[in-house]
Protein backbone atom coordinates (compact mmCIF):
# COMPACT_ATOMS: atom_id res chain seq x y z
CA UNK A 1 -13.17 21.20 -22.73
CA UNK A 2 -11.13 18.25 -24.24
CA UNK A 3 -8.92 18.00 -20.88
CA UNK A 4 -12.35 18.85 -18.73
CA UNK A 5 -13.68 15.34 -20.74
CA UNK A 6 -10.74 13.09 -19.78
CA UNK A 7 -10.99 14.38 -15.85
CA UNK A 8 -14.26 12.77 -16.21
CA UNK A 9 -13.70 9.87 -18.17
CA UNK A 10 -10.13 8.17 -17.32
CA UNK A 11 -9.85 8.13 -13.66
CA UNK A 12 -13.53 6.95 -13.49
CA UNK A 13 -12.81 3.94 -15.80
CA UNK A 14 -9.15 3.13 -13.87
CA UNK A 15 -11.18 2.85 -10.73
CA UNK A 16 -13.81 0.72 -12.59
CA UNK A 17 -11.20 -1.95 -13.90
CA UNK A 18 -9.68 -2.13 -10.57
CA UNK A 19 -13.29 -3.08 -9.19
CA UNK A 20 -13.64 -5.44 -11.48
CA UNK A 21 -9.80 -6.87 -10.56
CA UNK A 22 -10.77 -7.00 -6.98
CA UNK A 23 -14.00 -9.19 -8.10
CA UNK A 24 -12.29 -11.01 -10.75
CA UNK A 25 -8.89 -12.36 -8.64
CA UNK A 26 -9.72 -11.44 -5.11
CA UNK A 27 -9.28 -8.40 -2.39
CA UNK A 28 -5.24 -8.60 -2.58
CA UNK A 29 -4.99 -7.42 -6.59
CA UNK A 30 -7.58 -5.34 -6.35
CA UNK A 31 -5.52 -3.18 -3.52
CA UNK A 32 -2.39 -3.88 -5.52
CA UNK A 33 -4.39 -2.05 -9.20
CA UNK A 34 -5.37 0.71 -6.80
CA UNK A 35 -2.26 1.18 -5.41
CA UNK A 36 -0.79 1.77 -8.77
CA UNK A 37 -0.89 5.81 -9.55
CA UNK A 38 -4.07 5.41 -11.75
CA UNK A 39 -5.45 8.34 -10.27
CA UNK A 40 -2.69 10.71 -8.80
CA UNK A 41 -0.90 9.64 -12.38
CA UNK A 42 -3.93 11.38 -14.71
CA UNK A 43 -3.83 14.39 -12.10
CA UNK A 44 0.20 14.99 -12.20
CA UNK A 45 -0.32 15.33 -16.23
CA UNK A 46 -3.55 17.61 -15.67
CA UNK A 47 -1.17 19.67 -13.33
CA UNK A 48 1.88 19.64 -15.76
CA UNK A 49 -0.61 20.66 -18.92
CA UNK A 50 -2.75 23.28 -17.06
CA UNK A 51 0.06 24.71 -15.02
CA UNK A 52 3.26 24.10 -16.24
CA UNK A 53 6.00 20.78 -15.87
CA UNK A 54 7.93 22.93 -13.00
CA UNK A 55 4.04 22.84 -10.83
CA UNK A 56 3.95 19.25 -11.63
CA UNK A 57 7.83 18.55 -10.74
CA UNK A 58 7.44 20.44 -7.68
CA UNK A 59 4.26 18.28 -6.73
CA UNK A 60 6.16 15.17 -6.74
CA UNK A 61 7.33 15.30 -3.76
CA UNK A 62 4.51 15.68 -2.45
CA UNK A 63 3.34 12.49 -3.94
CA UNK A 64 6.99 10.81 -2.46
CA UNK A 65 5.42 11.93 1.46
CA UNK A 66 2.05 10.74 1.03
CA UNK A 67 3.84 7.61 -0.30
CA UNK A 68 5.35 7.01 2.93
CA UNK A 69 1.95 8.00 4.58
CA UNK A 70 -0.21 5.87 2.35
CA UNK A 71 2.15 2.84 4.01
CA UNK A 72 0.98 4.28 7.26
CA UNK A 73 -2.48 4.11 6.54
CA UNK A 74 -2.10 0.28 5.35
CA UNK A 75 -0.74 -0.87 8.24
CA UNK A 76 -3.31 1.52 10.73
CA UNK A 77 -5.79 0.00 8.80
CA UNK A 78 -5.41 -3.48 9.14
CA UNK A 79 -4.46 -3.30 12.92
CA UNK A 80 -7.41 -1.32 13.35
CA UNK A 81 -10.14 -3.43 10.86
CA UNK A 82 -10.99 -6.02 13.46
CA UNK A 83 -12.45 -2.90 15.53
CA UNK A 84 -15.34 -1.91 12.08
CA UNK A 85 -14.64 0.11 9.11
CA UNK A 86 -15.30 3.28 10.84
CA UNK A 87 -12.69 3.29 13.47
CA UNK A 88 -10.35 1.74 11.31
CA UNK A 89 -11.39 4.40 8.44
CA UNK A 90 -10.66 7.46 10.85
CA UNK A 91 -7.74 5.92 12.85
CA UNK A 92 -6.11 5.60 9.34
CA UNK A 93 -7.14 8.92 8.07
CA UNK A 94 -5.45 10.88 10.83
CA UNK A 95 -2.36 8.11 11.06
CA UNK A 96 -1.87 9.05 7.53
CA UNK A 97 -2.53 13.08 8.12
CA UNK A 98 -0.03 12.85 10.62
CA UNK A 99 3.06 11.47 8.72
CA UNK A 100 2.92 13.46 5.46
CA UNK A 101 2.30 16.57 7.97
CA UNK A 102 5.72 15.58 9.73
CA UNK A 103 7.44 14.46 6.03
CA UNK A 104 6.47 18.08 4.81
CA UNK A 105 7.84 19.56 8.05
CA UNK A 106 11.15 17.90 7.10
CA UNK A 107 11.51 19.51 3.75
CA UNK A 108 14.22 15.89 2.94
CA UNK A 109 14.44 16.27 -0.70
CA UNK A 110 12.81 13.86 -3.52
CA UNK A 111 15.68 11.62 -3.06
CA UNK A 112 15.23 10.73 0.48
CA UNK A 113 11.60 11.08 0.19
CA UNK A 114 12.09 7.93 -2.39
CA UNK A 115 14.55 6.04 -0.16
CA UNK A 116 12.04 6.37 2.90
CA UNK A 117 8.90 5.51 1.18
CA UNK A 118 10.59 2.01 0.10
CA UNK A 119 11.44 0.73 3.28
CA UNK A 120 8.16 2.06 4.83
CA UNK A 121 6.56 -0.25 1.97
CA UNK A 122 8.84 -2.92 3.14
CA UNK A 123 8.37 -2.72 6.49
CA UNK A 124 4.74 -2.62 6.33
CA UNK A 125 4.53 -5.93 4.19
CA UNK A 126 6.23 -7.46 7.07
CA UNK A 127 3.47 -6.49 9.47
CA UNK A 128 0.63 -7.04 7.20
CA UNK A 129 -1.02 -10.82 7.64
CA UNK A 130 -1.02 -12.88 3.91
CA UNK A 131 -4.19 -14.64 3.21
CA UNK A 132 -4.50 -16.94 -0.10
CA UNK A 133 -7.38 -17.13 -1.49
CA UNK A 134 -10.95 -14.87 -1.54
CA UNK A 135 -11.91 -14.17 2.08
CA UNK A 136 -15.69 -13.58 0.95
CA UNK A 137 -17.66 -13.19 -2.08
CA UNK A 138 -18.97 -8.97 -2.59
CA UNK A 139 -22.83 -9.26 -3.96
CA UNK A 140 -22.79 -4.91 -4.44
CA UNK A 141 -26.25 -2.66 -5.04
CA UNK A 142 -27.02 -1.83 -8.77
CA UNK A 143 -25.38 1.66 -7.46
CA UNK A 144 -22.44 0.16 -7.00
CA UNK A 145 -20.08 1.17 -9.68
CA UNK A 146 -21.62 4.42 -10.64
CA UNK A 147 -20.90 5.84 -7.10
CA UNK A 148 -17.70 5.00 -7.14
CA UNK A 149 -17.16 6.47 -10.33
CA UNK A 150 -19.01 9.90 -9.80
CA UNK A 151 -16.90 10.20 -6.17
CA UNK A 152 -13.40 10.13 -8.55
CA UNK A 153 -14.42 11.82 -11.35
CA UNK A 154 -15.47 14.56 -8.66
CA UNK A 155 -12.09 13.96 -6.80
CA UNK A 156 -9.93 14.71 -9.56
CA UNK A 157 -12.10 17.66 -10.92
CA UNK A 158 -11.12 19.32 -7.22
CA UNK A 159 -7.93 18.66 -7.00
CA UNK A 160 -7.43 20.04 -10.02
CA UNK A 161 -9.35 23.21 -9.08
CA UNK A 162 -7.52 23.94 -5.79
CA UNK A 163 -4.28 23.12 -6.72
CA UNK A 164 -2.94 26.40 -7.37
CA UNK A 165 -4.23 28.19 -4.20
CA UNK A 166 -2.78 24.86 -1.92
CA UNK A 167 0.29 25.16 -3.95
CA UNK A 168 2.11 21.72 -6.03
CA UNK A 169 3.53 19.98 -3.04
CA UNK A 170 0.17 20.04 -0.91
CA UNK A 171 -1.44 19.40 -4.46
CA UNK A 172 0.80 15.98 -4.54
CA UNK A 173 -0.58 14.95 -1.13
CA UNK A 174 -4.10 15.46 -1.35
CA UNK A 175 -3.39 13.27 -5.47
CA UNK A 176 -1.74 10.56 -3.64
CA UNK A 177 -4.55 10.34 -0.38
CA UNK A 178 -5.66 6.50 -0.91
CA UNK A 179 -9.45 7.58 -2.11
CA UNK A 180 -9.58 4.53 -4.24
CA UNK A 181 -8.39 1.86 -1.40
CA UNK A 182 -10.59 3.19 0.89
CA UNK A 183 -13.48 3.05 -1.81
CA UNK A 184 -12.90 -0.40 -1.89
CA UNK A 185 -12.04 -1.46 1.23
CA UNK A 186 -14.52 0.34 3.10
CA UNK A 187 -16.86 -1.80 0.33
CA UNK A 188 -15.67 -5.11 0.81
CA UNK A 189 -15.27 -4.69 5.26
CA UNK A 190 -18.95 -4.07 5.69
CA UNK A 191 -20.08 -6.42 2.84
CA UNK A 192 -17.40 -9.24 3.60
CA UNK A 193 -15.64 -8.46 6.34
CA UNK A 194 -12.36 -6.95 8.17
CA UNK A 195 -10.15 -9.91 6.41
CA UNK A 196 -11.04 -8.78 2.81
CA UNK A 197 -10.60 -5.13 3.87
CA UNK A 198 -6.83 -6.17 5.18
CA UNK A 199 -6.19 -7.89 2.03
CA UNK A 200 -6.67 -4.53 -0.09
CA UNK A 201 -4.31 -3.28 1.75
CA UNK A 202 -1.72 -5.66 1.40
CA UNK A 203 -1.75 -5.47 -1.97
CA UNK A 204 -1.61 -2.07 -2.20
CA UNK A 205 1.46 -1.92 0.06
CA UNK A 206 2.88 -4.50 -2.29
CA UNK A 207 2.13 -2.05 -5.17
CA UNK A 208 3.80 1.22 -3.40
CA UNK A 209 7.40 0.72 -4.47
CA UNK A 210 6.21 1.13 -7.64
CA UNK A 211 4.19 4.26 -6.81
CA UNK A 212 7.09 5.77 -5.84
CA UNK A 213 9.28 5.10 -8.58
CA UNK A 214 6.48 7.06 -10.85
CA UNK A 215 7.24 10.23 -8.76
CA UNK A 216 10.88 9.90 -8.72
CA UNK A 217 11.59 9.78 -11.89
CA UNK A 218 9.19 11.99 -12.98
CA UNK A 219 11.18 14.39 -10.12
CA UNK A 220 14.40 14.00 -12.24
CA UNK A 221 12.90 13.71 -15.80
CA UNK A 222 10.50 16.49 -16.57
CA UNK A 223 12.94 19.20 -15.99
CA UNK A 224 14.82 17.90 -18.38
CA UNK A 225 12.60 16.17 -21.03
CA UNK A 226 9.63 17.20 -22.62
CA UNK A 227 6.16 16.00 -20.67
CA UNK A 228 5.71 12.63 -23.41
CA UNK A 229 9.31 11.62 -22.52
CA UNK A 230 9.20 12.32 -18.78
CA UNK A 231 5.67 10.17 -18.20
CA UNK A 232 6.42 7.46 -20.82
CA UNK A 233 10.02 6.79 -18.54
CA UNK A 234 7.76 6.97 -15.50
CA UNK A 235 5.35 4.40 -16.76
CA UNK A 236 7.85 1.87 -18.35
CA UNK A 237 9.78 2.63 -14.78
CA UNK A 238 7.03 1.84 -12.78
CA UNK A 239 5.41 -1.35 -14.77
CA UNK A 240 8.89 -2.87 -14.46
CA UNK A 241 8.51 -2.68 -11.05
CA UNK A 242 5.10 -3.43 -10.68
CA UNK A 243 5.56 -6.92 -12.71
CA UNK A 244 8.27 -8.66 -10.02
CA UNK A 245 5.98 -7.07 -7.19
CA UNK A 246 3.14 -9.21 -8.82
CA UNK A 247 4.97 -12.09 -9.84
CA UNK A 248 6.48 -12.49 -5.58
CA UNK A 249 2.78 -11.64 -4.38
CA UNK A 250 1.25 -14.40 -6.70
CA UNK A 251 3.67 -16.82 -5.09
CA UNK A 252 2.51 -19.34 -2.99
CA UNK A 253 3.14 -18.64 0.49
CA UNK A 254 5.48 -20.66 1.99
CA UNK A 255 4.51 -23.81 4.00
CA UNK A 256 5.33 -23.53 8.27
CA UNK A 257 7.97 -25.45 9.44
CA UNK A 258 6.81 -28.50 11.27
């Protein structure tokens, strides 16, 4: 009941801070909090406690390919947005469906899983257009908030639930599936528009080298440490990371050459 309790209270309340991130400091850090692994984080420890740290080791890399994928679906996204949230929704959806199929055809191990999903990040920053500054201001429905909440608490509470007929690696891809970005984004595009839906993206691209680095060293630590050990490296790991990714995003962009 105690674990049953936190499914429903933690991922909920990560996805409300992020919300109020995106509101607070614009479309960009939003994407970059979601993009952090506030909700495929909570369900790798309800894996590892309800099923054992070799379920939850072997689910990392399936995290590591829907990394890579979740790039995918940035970049899909934004080249897609000017078209409406709906095509650029489904053309996303099934770009991202399509890599982590093809990464779990591969069977590369966590390793090269890791080393791919960085320069996908990179490479997808490249493509992605940097806008400074709020591109709209959200006025959301009273409902807001506690559908948003309801849809992750219900996420996580099925994830959970299927994971050990899908098996830890499929379990890893359906945790990492952006639900949270496209929460937001699909918010902010039809009250804002297709600029402020690009920005979450960028910043969760900016925030997926960090992502990654939670998997991968959860891959090589919880074999051999106990679960507090394992996830406390992870996070330190990963909030190291996550700090220079902020820092360069918050920089101002560079003026063009005249």
């Amino acid at each position: 009941m105690d674990i049953l309790v936190f499914k429903l209270v933690c991922t909920p309340l990560l996805l409300l801070a992020a919300t109020i991130a995106a509101r607070r400091w614009g479309e960009a850090i939003g994407g970059f909090v979601v993009g952090l692994p506030i909700s495929s984080g909570p369900i790798s420890v309800f894996l590892a406690l309800e099923h054992g740290p070799v379920f939850a080791t072997q689910a990392t890399a399936g995290s590591l390919v829907a990394t890579v994928a979740q790039a995918a679906f940035c970049l899909a996204y934004c080249r897609l947005a000017p078209r409406g949230w709906l095509v650029a929704l489904a053309g996303a959806s099934a770009t991202f469906s399509i890599v982590a199929g093809l990464l779990q055809w591969s069977a590369l191990s966590q390793t090269g899983l890791f080393l791919i999903a960085i320069l996908a990040a990179a490479l997808v920053l490249n493509h992605i257009p940097n806008t400074s500054g709020r591109t709209g201001k959200l006025n959301p429905p009273w409902w807001d908030l506690p559908l948003r909440m309801a849809l992750m608490a219900s996420l996580v509470i099925g994830i959970t639930l299927i994971a050990p007929y899908v098996g830890p690696e499929a379990s890893g891809v359906l945790a990492s599936f952006p639900f949270m970005v496209i929460i937001l984004a699909v918010f902010a595009h039809r009250m804002v528009g297709h600029e402020a839906a690009q920005q979450l993206m960028r910043g969760m691209a900016t925030a997926l080298p960090g992502f990654a680095a939670f998997f991968y060293v959860l891959s090589l630590t919880l074999p051999r440490l106990n679960e507090p050990a394992a996830y406390g490296g992870a996070i330190l790991c990963t909030l190291t990371i996550q700090a220079v990714s902020l820092y360069r995003m918050r920089l101002p962009a560079a003026l063009p050459a005249k």
